[in-house]
Structures are given as C-alpha cells and as structure tokens.
N, C-alpha and C. Protein backbone atom coordinates (compact mmCIF):
# COMPACT_ATOMS: atom_id res chain seq x y z
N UNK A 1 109.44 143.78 120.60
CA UNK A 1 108.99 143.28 121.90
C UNK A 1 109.63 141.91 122.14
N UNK A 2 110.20 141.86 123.21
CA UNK A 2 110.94 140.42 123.51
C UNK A 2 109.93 139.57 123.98
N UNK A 3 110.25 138.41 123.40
CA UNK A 3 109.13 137.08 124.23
C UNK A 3 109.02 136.73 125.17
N UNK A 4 108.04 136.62 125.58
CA UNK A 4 107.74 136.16 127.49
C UNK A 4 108.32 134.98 127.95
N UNK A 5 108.61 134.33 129.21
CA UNK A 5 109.47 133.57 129.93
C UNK A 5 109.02 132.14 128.97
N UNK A 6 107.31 132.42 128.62
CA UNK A 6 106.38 131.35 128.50
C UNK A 6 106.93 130.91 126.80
N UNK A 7 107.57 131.74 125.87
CA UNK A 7 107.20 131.36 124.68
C UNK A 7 109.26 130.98 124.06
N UNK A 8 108.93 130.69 123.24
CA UNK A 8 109.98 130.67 122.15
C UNK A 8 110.76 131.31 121.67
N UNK A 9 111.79 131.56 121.11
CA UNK A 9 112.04 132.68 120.24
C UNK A 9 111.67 133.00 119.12
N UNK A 10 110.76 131.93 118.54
CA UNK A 10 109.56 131.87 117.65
C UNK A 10 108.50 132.22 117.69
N UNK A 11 108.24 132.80 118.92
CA UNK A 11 107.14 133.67 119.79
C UNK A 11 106.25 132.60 119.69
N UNK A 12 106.57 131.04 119.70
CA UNK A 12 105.69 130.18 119.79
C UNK A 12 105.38 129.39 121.40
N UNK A 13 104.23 129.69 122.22
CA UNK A 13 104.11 129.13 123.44
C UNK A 13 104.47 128.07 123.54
N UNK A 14 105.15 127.80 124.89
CA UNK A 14 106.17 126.25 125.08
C UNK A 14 104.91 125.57 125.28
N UNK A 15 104.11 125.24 125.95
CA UNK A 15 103.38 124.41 126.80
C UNK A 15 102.38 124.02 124.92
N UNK A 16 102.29 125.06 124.19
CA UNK A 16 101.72 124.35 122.93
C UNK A 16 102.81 123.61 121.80
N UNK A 17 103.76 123.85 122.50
CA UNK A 17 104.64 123.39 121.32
C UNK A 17 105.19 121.93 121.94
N UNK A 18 105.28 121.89 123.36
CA UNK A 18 104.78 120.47 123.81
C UNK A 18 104.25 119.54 123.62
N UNK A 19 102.96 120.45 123.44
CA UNK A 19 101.48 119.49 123.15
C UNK A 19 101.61 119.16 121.75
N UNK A 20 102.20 119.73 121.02
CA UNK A 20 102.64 119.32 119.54
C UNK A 20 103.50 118.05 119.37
N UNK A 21 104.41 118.05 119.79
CA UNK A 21 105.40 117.09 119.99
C UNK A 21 105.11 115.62 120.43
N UNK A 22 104.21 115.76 121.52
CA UNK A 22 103.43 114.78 122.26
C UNK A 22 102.73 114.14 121.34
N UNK A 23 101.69 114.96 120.47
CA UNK A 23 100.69 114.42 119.26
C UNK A 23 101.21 114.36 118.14
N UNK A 24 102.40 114.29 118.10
CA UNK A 24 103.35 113.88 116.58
C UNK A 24 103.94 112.32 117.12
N UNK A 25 104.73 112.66 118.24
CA UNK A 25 105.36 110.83 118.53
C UNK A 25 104.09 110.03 119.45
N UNK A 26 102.85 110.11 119.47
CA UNK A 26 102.24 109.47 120.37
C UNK A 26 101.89 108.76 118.95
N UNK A 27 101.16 109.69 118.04
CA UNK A 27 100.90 108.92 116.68
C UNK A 27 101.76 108.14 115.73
N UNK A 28 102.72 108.34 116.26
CA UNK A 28 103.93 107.10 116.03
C UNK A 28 104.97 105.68 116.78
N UNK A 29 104.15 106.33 117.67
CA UNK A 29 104.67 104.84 118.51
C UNK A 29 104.09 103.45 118.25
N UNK A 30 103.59 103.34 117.35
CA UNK A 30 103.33 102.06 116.80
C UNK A 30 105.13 101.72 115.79
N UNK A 31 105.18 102.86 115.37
CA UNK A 31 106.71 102.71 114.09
C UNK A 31 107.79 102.66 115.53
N UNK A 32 107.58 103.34 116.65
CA UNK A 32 108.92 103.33 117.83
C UNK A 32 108.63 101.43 118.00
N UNK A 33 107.62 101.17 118.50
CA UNK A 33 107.65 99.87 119.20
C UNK A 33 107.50 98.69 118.25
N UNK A 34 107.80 98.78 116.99
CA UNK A 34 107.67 97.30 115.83
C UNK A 34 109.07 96.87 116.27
N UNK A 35 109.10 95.92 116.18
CA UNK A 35 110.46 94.97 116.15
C UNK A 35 111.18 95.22 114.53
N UNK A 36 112.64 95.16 114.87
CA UNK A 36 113.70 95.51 113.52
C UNK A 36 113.23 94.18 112.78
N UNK A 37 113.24 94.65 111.60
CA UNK A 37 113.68 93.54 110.79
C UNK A 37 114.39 92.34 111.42
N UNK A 38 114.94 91.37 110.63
CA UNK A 38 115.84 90.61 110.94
C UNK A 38 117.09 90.62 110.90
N UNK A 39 116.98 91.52 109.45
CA UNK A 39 119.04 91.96 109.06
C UNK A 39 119.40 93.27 109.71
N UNK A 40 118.45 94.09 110.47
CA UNK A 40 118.32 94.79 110.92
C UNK A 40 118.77 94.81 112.31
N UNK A 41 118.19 93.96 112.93
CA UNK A 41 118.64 93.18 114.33
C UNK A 41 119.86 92.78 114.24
N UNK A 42 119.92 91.82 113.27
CA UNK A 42 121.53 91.32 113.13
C UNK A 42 122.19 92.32 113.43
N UNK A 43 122.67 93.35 112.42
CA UNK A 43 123.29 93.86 113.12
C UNK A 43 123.65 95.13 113.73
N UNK A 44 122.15 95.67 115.06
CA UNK A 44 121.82 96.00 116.51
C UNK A 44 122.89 94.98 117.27
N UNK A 45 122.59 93.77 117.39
CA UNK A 45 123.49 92.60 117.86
C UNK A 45 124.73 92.65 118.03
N UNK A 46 125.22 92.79 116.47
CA UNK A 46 126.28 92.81 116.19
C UNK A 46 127.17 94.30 117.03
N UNK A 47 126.97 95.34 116.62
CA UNK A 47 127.19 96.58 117.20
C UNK A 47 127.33 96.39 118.96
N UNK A 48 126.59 95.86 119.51
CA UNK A 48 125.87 95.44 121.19
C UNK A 48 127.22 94.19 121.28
N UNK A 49 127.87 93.59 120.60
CA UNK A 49 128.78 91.86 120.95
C UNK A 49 129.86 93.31 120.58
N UNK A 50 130.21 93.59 120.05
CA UNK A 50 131.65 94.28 119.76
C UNK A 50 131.70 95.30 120.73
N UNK A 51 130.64 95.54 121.38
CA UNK A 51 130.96 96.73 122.98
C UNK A 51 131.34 95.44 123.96
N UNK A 52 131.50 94.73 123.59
CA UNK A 52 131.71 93.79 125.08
C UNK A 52 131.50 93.67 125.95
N UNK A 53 130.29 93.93 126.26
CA UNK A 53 129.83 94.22 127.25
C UNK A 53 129.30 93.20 128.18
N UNK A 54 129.61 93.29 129.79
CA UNK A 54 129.57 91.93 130.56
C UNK A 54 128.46 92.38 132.03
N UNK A 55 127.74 91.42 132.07
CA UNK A 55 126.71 92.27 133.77
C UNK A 55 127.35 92.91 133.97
N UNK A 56 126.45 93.69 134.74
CA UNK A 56 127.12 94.93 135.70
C UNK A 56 127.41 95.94 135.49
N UNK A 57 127.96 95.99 134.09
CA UNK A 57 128.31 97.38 133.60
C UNK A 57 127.38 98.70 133.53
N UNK A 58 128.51 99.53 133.34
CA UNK A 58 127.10 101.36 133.11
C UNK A 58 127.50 101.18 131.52
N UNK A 59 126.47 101.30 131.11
CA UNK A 59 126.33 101.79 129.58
C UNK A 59 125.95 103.22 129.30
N UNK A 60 126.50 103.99 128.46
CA UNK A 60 125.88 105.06 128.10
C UNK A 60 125.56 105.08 126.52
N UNK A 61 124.53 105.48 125.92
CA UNK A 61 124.31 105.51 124.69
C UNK A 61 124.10 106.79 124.12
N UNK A 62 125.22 106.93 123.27
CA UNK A 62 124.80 108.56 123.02
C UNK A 62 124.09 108.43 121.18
N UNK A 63 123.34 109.18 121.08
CA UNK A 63 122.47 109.35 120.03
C UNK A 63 121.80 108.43 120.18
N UNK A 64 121.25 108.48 120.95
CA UNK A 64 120.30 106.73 121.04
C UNK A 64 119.22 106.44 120.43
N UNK A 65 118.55 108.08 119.71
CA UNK A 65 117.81 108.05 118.66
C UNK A 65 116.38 107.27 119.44
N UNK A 66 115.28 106.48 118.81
CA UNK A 66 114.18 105.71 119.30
C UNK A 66 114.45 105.05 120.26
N UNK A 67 115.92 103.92 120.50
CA UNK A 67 116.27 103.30 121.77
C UNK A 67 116.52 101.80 120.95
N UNK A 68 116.65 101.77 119.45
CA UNK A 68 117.19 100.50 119.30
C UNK A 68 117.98 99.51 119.41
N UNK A 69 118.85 100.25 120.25
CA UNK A 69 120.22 99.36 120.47
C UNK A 69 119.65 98.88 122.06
N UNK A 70 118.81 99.36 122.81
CA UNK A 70 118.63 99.28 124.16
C UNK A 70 118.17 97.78 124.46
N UNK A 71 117.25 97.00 123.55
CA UNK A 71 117.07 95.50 124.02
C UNK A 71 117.97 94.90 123.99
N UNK A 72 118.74 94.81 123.21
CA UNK A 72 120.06 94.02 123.04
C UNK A 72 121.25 94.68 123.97
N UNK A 73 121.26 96.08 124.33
CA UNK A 73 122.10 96.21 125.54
C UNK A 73 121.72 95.67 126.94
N UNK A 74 120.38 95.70 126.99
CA UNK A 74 119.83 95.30 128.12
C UNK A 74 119.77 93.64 128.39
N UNK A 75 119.69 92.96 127.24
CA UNK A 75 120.36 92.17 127.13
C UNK A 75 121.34 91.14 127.87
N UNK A 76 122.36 92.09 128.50
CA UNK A 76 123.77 91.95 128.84
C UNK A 76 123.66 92.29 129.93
N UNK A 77 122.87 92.74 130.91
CA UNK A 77 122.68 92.78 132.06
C UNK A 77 123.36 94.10 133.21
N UNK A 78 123.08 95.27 131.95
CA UNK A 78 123.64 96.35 132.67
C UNK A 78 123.44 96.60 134.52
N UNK A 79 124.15 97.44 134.88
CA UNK A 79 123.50 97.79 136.04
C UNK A 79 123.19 99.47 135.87
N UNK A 80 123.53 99.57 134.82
CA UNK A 80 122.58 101.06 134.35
C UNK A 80 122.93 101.07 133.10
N UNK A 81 121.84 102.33 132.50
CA UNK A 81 121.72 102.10 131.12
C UNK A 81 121.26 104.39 131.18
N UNK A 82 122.16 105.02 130.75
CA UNK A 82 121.97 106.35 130.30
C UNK A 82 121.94 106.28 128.97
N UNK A 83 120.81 107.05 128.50
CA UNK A 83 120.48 107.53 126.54
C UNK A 83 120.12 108.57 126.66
N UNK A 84 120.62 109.28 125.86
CA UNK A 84 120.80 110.29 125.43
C UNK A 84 120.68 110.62 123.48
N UNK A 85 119.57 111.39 123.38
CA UNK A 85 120.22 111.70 121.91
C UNK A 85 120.06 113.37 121.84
C-alpha cells in the first residue's frame, strides 16, 4: 500500500514528524542562542574579515548550520543576508 499525500515514506505522518522536530530544537535553543566561546569567535571573525565584506552587500551563507557566522556578517552591514543549510 503506498503512503498517503499526508505521510512519509516511512509511513510516518508529516504534521507529527514536525511536531517532533519543533520539540527537539525548541529544547535546545538555549545551546542555539549561548554566545561562542572566545577562540571560537575569534575565529567566526576571522572567517567574516577574509570575505571582505563592505555595507551593502548580498551575502549568501551556505551551510549555515545554527547561524554562527550571521552576527559577525551582520556586522558589516549587509543589505541582505540568505542561509541556507
């Protein structure tokens, strides 16, 4: 029997496997929103000064993963900012 529009190919319902997802990173957004380390930051920084990046620019970030590179791109005064991971 093929799976309905509603489920997976895991025959697992989307709208619960949502709600899963939701209650896995909601209970972790305390670990998304701590500030890096310090040598850690360094070098976020560092990575963010070697894009050269000057106002105005579009940034795109691919694997952007949690969004750590994003304060320090933002930083620099994009005029857009796309992430993607």
């Amino acid at each position: 029997m093929a799976p309905s529009r509603d489920s997976e190919p895991d025959g697992r319902n989307r709208p619960d496997a949502q709600a899963m997802q939701r209650r896995y990173f909601d209970a972790l957004v305390d670990v998304f929103a701590a500030e890096p380390p310090p040598d850690v930051a360094a070098r976020l920084s560092r990575i963010v000064e070697l894009a050269q990046l000057a106002a105005g620019m579009r940034v795109l970030d691919v694997g952007s993963g949690a969004g750590a590179l994003l304060p320090f791109v933002l930083a620099h005064s994009p005029s857009r900012v796309v992430a993607c991971d």
